[in-house]
Protein backbone atom coordinates (compact mmCIF):
# COMPACT_ATOMS: atom_id res chain seq x y z
CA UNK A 1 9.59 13.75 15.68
CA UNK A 2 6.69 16.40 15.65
CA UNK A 3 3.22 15.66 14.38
CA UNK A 4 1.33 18.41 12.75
CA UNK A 5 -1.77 18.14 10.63
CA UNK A 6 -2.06 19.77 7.66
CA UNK A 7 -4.31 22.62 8.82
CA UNK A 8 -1.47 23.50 11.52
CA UNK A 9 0.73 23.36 8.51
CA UNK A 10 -1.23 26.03 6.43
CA UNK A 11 -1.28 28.39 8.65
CA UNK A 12 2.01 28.03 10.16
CA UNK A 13 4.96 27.28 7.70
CA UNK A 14 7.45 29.96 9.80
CA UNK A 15 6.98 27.17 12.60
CA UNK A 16 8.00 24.46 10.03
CA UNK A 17 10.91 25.94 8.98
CA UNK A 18 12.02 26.56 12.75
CA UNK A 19 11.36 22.62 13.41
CA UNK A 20 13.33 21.59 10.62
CA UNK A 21 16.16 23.53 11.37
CA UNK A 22 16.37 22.26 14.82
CA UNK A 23 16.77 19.05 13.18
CA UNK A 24 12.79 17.40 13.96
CA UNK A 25 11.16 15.50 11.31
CA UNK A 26 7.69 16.97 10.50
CA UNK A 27 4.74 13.95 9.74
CA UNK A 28 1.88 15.65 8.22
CA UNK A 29 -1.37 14.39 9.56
CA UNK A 30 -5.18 14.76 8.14
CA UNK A 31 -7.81 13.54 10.49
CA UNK A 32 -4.89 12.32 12.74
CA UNK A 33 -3.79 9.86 10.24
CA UNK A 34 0.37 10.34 8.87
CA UNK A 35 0.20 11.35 5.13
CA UNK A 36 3.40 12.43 4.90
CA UNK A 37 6.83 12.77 6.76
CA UNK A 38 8.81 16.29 6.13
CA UNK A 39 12.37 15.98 6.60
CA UNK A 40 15.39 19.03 6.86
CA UNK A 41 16.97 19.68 3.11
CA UNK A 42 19.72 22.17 2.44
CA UNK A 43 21.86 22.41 -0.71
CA UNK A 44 24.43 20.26 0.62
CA UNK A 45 22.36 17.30 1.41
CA UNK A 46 19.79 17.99 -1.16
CA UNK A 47 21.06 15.52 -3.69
CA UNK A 48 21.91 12.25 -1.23
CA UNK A 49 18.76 13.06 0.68
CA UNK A 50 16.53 12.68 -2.56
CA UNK A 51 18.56 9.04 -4.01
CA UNK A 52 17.69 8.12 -0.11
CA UNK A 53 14.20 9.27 -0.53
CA UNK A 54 14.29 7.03 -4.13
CA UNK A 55 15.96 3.84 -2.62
CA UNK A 56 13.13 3.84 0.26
CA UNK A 57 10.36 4.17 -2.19
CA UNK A 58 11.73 1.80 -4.36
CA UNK A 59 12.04 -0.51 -1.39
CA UNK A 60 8.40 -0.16 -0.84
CA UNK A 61 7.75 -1.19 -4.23
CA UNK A 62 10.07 -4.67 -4.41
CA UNK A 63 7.93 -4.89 -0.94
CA UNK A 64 4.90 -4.13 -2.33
CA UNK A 65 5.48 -6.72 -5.19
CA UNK A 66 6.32 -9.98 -3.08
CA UNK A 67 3.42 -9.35 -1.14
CA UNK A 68 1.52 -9.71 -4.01
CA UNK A 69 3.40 -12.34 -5.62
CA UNK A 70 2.26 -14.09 -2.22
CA UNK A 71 -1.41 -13.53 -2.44
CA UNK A 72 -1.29 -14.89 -5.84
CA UNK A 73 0.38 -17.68 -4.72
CA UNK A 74 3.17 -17.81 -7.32
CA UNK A 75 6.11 -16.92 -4.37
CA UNK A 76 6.57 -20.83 -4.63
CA UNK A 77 7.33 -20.90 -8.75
CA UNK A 78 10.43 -22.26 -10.06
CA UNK A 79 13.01 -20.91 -11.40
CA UNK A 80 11.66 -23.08 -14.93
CA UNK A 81 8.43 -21.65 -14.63
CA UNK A 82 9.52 -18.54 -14.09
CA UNK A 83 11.18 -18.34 -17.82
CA UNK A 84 8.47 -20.71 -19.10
CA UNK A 85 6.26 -17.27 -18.54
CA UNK A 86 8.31 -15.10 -19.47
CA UNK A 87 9.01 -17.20 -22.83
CA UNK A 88 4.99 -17.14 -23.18
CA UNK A 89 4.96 -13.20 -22.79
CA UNK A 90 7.49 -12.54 -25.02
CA UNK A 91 5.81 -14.54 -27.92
CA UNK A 92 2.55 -12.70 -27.01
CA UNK A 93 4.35 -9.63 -27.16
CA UNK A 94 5.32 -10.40 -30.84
């Protein structure tokens, strides 16, 4: 894996391309901190690459969620007072 800050990036793309072709993932950094990871893509792969790229972030999200679901404290509900507010929204909803 190669670490390249954004600046690099602008001003050397050819270099990029040679690194991805070799295979190397790319993570993009500004002031030295990741922002983003660039990974190899070719027509073939193109279409599993981006549902893997979806299934990650959605990952993240489900992730994301229970940790707030934590912080809120309602990780411990029940499975009744789970659909006891979800009954409650719906009739809001109304």
């Amino acid at each position: 894996m190669r670490f390249m800050s954004i600046r690099e990036f602008r001003s050397s793309t050819g270099h990029l391309k040679e690194l991805l072709m070799d295979n190397e993932n790319v993570v993009l950094t500004s002031y030295g901190k990741p922002t983003a990871i660039i990974i190899d893509a070719n027509e073939e792969n193109f279409e599993n690459t981006l549902r893997e790229i979806q299934i990650i972030k959605a990952k993240r999200a489900i992730e994301s969620i229970r940790e707030l679901s934590v912080k809120a404290g309602m990780d411990k509900l029940t499975l009744e007072e789970i659909n006891q507010m979800i009954k409650e929204g719906r009739k809001e909803n109304d």
